[in-house]
PDB file of N, CA and C in Angstrom:
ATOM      1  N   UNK A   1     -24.994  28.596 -25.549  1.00  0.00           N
ATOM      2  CA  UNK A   1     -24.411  29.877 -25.874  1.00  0.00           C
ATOM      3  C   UNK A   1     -23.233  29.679 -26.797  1.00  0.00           C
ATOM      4  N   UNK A   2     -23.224  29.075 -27.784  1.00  0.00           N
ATOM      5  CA  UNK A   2     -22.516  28.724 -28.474  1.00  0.00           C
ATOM      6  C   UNK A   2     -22.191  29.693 -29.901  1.00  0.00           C
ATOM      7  N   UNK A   3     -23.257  30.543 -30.155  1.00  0.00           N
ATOM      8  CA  UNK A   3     -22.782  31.552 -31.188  1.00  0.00           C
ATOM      9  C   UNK A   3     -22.179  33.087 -30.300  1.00  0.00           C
ATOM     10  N   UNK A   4     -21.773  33.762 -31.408  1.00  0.00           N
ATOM     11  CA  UNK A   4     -19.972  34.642 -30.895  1.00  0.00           C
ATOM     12  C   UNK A   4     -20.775  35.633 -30.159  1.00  0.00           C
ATOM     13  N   UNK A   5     -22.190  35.845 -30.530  1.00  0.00           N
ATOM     14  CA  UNK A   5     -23.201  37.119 -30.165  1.00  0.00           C
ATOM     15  C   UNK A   5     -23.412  37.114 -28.327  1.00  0.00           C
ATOM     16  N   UNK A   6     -23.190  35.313 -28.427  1.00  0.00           N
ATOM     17  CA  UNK A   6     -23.877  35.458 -26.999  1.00  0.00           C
ATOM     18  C   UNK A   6     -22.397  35.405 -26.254  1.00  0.00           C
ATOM     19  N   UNK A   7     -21.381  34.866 -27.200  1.00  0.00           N
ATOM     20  CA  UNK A   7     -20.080  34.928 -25.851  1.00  0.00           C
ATOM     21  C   UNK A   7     -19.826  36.083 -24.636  1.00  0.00           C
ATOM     22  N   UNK A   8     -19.796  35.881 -24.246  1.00  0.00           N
ATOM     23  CA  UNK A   8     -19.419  36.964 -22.936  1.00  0.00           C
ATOM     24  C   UNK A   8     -20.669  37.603 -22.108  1.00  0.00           C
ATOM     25  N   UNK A   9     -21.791  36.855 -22.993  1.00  0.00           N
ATOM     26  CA  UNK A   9     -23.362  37.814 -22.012  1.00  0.00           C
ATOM     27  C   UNK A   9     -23.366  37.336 -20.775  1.00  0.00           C
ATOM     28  N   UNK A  10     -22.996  36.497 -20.318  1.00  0.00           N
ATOM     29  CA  UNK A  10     -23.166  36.401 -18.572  1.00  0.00           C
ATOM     30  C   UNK A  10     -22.535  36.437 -17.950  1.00  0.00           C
ATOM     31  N   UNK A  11     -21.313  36.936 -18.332  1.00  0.00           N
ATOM     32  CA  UNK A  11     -20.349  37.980 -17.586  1.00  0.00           C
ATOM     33  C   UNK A  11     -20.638  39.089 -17.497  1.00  0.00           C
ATOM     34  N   UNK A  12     -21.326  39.988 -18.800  1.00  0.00           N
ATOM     35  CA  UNK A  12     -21.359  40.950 -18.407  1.00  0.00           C
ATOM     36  C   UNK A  12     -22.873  40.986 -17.756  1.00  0.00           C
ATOM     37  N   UNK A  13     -23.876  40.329 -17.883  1.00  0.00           N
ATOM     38  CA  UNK A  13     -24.495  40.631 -17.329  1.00  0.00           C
ATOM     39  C   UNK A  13     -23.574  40.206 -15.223  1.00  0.00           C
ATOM     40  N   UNK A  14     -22.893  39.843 -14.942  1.00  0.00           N
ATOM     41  CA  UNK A  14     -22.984  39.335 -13.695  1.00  0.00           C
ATOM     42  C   UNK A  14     -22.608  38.124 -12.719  1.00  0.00           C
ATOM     43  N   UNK A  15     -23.104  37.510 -13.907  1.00  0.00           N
ATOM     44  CA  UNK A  15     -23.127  36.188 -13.433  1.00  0.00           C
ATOM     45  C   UNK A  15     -21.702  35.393 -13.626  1.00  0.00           C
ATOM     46  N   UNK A  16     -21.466  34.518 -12.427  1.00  0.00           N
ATOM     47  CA  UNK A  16     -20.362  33.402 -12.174  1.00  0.00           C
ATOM     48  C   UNK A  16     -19.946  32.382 -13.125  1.00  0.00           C
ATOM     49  N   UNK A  17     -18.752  32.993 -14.286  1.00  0.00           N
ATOM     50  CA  UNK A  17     -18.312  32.365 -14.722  1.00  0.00           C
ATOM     51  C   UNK A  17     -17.643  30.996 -14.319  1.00  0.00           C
ATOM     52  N   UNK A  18     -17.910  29.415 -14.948  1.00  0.00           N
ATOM     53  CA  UNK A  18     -18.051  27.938 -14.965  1.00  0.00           C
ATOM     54  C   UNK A  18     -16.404  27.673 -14.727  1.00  0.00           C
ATOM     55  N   UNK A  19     -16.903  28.181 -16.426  1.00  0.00           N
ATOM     56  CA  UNK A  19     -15.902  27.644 -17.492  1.00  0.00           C
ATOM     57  C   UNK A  19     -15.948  28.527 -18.646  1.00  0.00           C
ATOM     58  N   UNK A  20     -14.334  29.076 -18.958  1.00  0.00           N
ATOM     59  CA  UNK A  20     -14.644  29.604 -20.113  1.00  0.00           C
ATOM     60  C   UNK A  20     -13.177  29.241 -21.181  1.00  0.00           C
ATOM     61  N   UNK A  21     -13.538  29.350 -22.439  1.00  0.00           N
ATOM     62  CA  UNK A  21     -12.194  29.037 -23.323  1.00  0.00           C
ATOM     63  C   UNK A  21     -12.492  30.104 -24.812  1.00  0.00           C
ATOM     64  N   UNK A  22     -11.930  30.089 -25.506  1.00  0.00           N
ATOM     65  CA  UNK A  22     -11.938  30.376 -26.372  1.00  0.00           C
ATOM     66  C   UNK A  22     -13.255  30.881 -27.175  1.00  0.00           C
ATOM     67  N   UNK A  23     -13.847  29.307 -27.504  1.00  0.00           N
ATOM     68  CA  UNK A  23     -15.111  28.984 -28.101  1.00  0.00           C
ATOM     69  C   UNK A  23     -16.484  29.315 -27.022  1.00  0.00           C
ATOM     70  N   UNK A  24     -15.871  29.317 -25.667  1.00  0.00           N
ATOM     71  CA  UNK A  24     -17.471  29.142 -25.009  1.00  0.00           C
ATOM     72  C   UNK A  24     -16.884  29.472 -23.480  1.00  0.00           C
ATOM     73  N   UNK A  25     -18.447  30.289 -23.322  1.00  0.00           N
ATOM     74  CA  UNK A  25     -18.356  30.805 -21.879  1.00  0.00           C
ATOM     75  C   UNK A  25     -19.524  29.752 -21.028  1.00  0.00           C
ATOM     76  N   UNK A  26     -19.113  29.187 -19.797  1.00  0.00           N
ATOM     77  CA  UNK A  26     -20.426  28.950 -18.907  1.00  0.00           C
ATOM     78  C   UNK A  26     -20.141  29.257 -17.630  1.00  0.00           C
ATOM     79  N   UNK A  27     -21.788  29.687 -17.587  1.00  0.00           N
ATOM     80  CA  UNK A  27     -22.002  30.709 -16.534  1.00  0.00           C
ATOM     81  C   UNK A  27     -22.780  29.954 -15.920  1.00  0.00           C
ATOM     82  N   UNK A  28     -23.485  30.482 -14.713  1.00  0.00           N
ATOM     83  CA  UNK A  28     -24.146  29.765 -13.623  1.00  0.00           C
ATOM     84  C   UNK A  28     -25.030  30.432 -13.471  1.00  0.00           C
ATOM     85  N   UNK A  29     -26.616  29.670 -13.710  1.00  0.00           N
ATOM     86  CA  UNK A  29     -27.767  29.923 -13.961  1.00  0.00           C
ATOM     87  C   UNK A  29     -27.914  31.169 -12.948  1.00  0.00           C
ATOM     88  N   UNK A  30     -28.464  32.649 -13.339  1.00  0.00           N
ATOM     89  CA  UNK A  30     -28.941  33.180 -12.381  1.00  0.00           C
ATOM     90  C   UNK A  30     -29.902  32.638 -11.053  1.00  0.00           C
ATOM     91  N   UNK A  31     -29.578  33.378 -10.021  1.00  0.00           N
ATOM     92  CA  UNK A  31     -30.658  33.007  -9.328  1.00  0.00           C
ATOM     93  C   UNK A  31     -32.355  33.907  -9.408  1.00  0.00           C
ATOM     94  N   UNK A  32     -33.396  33.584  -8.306  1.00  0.00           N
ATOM     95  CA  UNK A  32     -34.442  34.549  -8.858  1.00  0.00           C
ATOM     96  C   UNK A  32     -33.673  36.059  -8.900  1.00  0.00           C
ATOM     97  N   UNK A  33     -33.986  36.474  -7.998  1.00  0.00           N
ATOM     98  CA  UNK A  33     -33.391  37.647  -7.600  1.00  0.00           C
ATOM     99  C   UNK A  33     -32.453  38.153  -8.743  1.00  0.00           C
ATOM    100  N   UNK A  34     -31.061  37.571  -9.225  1.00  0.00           N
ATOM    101  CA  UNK A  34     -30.695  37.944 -10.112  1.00  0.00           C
ATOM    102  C   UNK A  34     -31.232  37.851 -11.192  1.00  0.00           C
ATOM    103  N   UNK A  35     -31.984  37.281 -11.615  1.00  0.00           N
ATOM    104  CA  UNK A  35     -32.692  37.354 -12.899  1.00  0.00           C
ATOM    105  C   UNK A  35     -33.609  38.553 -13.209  1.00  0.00           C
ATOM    106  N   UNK A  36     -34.232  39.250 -11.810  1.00  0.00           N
ATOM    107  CA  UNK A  36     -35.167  40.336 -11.374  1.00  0.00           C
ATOM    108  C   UNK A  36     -34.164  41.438 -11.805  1.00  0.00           C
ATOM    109  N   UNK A  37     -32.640  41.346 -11.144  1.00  0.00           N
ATOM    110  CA  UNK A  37     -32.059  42.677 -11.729  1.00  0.00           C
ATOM    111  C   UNK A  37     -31.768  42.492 -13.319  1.00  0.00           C
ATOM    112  N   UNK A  38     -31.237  41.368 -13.567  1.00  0.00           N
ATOM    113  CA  UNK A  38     -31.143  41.265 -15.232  1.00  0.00           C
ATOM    114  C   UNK A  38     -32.041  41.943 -15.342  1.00  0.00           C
ATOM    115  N   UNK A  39     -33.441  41.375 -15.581  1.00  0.00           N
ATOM    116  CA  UNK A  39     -34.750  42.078 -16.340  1.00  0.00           C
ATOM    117  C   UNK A  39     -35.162  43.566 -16.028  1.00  0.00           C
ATOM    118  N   UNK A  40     -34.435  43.856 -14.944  1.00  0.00           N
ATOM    119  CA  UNK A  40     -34.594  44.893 -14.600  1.00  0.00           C
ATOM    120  C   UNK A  40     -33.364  46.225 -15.536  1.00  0.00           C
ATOM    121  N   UNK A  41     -32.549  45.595 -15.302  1.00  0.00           N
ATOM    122  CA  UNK A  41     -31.514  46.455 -16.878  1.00  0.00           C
ATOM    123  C   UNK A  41     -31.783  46.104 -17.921  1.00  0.00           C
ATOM    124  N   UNK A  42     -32.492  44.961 -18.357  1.00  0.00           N
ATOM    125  CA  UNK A  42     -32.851  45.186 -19.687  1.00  0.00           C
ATOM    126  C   UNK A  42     -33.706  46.029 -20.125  1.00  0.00           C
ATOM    127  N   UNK A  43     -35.355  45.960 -19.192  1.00  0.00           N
ATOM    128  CA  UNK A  43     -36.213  46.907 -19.236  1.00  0.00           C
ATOM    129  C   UNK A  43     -36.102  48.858 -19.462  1.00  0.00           C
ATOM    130  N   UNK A  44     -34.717  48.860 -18.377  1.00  0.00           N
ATOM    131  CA  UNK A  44     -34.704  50.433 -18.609  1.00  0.00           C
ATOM    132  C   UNK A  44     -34.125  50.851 -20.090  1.00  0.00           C
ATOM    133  N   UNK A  45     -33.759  50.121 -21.053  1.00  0.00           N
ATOM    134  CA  UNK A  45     -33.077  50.561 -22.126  1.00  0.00           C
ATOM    135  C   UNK A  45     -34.324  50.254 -22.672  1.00  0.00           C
ATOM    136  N   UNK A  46     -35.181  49.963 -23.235  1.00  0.00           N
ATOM    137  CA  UNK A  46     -36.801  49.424 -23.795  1.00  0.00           C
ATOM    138  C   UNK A  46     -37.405  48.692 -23.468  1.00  0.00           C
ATOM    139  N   UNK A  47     -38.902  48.882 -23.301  1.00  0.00           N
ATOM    140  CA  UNK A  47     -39.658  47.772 -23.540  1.00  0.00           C
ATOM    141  C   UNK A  47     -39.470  46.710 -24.266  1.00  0.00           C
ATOM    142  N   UNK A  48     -39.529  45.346 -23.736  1.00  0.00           N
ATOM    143  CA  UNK A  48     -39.514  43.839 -24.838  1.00  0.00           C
ATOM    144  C   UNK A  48     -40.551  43.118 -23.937  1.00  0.00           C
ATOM    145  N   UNK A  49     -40.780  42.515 -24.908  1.00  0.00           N
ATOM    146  CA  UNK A  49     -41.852  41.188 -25.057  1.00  0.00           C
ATOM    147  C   UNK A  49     -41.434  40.197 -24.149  1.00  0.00           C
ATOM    148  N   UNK A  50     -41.966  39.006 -23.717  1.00  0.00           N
ATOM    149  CA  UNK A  50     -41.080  38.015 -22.894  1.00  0.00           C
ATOM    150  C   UNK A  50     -40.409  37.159 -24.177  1.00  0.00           C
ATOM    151  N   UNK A  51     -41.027  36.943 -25.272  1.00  0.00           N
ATOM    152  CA  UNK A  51     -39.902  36.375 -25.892  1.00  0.00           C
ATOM    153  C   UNK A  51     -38.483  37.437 -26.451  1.00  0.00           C
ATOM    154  N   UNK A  52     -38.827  38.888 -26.436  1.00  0.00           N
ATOM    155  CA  UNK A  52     -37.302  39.293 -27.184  1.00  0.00           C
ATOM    156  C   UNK A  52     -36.393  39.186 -25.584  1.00  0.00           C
ATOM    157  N   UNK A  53     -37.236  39.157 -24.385  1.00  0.00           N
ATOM    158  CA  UNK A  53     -36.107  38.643 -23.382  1.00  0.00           C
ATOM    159  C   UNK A  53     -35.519  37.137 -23.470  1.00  0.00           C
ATOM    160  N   UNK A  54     -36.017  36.303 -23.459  1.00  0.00           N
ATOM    161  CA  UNK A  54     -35.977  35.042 -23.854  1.00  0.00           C
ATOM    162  C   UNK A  54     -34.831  34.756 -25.061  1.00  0.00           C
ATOM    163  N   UNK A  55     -35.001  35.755 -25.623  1.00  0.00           N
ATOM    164  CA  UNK A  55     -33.856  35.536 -27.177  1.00  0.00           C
ATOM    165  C   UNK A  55     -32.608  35.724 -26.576  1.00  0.00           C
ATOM    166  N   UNK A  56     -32.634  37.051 -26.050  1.00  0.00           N
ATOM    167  CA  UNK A  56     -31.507  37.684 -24.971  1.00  0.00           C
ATOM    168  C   UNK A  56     -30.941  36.758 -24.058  1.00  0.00           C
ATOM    169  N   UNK A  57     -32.142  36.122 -23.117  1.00  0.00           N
ATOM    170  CA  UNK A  57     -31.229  35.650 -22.206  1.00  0.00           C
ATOM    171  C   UNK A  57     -31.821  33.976 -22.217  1.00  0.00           C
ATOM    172  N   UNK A  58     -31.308  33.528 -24.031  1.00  0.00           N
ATOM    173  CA  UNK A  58     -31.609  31.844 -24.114  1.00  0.00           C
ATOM    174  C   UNK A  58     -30.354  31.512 -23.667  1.00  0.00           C
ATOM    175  N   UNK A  59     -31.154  29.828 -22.856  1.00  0.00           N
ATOM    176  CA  UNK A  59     -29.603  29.371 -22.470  1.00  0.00           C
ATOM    177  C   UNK A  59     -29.022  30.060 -20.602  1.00  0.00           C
ATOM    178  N   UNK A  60     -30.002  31.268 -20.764  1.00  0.00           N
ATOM    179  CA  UNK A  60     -29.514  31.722 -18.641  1.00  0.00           C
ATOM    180  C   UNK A  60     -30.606  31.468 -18.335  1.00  0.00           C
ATOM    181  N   UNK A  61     -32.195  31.660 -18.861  1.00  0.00           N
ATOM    182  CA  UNK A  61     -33.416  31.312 -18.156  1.00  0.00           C
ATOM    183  C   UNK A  61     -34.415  31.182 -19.156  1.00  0.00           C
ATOM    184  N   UNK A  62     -35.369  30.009 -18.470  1.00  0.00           N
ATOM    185  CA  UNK A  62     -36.378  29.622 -19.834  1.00  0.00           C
ATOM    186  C   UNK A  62     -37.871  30.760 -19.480  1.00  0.00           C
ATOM    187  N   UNK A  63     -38.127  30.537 -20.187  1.00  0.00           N
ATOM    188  CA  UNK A  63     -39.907  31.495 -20.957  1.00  0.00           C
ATOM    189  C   UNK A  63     -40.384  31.716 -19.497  1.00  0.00           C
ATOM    190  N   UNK A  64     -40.022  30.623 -19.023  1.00  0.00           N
ATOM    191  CA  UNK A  64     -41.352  30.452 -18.019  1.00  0.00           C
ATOM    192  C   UNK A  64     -40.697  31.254 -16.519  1.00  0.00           C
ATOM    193  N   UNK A  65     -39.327  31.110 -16.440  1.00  0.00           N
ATOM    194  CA  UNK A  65     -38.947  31.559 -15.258  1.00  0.00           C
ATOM    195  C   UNK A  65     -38.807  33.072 -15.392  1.00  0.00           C
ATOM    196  N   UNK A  66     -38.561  33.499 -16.652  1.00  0.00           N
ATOM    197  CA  UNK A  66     -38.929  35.089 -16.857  1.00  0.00           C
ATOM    198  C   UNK A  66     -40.625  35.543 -16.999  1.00  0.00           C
ATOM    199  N   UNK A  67     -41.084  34.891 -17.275  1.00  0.00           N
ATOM    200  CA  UNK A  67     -42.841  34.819 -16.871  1.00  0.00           C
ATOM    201  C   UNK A  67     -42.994  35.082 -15.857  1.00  0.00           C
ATOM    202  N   UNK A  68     -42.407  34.475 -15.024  1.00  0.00           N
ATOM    203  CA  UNK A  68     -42.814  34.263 -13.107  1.00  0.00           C
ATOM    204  C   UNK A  68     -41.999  35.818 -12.354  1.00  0.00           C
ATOM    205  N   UNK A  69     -40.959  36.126 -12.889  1.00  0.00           N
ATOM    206  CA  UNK A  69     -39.902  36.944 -12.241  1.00  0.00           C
ATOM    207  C   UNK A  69     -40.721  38.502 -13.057  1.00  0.00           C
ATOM    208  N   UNK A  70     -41.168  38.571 -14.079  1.00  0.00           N
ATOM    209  CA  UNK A  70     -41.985  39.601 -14.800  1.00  0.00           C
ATOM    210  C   UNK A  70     -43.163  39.732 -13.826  1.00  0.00           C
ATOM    211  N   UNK A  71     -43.662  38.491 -13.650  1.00  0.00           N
ATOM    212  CA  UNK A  71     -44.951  38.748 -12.540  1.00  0.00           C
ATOM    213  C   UNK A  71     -44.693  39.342 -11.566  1.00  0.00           C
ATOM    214  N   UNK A  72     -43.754  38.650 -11.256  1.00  0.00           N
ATOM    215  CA  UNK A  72     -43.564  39.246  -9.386  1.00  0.00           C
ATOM    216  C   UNK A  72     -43.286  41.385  -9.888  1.00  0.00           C
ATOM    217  N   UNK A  73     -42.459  41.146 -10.732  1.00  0.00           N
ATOM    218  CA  UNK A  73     -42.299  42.552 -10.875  1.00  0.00           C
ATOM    219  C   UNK A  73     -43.506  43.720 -11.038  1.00  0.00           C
ATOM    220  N   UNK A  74     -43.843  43.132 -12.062  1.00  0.00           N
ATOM    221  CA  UNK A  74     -46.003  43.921 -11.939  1.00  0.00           C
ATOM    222  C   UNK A  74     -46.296  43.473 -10.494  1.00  0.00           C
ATOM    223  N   UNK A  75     -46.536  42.485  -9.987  1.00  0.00           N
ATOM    224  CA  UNK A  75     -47.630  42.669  -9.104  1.00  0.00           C
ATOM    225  C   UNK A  75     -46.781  43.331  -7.760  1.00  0.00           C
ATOM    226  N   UNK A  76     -45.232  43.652  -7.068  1.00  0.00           N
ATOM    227  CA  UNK A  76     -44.863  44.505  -6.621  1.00  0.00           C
ATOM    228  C   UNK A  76     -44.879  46.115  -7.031  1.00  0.00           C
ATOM    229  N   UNK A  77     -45.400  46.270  -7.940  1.00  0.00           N
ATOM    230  CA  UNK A  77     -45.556  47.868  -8.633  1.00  0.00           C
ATOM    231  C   UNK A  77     -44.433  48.569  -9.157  1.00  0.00           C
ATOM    232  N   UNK A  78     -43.517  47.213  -9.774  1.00  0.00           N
ATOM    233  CA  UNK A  78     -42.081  48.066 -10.208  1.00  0.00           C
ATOM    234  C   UNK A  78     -42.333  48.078 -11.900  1.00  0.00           C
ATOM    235  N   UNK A  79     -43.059  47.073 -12.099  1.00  0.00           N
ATOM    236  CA  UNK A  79     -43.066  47.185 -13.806  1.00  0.00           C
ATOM    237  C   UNK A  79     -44.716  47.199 -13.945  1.00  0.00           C
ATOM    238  N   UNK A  80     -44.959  47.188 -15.461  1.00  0.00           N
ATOM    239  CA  UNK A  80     -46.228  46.988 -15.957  1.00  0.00           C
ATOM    240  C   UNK A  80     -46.139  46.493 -17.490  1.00  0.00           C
ATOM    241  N   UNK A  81     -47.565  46.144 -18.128  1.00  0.00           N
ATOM    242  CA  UNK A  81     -47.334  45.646 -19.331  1.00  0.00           C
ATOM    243  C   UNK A  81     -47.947  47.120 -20.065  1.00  0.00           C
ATOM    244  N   UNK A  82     -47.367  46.946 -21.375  1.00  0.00           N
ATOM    245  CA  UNK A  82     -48.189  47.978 -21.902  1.00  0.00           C
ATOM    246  C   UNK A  82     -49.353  47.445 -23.048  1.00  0.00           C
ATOM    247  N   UNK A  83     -49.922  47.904 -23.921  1.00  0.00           N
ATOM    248  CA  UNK A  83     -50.925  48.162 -24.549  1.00  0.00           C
ATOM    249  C   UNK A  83     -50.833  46.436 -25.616  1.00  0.00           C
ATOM    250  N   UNK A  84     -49.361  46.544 -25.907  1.00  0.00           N
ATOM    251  CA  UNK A  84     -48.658  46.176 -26.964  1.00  0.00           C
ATOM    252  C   UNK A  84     -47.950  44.562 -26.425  1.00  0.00           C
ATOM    253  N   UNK A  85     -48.076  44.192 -25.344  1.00  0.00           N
ATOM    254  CA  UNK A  85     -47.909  43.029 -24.134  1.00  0.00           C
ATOM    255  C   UNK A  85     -46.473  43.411 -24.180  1.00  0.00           C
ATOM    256  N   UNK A  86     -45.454  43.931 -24.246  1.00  0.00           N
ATOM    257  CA  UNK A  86     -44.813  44.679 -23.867  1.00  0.00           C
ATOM    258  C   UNK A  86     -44.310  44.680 -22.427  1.00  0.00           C
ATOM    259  N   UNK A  87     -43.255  45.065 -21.107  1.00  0.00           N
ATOM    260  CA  UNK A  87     -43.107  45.041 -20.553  1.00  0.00           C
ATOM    261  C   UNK A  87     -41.837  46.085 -20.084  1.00  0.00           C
ATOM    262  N   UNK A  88     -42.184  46.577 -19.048  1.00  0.00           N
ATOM    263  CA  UNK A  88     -41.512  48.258 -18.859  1.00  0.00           C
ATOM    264  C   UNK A  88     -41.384  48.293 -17.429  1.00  0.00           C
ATOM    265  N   UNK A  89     -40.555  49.310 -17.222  1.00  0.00           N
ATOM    266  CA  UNK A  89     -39.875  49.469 -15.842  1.00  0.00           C
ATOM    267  C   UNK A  89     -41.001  50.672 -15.395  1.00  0.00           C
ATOM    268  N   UNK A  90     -41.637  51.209 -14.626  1.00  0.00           N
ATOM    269  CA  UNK A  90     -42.324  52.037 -13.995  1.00  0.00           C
ATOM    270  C   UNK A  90     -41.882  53.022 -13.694  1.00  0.00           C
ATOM    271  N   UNK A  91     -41.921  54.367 -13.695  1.00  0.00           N
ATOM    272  CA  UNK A  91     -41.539  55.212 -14.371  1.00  0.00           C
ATOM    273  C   UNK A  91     -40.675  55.908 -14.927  1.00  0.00           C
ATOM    274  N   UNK A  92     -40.892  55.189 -16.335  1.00  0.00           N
ATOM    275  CA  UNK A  92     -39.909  55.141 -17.822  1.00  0.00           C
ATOM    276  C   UNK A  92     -40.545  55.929 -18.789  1.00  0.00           C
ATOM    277  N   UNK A  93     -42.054  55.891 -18.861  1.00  0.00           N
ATOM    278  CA  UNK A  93     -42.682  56.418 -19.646  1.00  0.00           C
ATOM    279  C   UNK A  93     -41.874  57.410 -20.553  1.00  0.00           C
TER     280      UNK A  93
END
């Protein structure tokens, strides 16, 4: 998290600031669960792809652990994919 865009994203998203200075914030890897509400506020502002989450949150969780935490979310009936592989909060429409 080293460019100025990402300074401060895992604070505000939540998460337990390390270490922080000037140049650089570190935060402490979400856990599942928190990663479920992350994705879960990202979702209600638009649909994204797993990579425009991935862009968002490079550096707090990789491809694959938002893969798994997206799943659980479809197959509990809180999200779905759309047409477009896309991924949305249930009813957002």
């Amino acid at each position: 998290m080293d460019d100025e865009g990402s300074l401060g994203i895992g604070k505000k998203l939540g998460l337990k600031v390390v270490y922080e200075d000037p140049d650089v914030v570190v935060v402490r890897a979400p856990t599942e669960d928190q990663l479920i509400s992350i994705l879960i506020n990202l979702l209600r502002d638009k649909p994204m792809s797993v990579k425009e989450l991935h862009t968002f949150l490079s550096g707090l969780a990789s491809e694959d652990k938002i893969r798994r935490a997206l799943t659980k979310l479809v197959n509990e009936g809180r999200a779905y994919v759309l047409e477009d592989g896309r991924f949305t909060i249930v009813g957002l429409e």
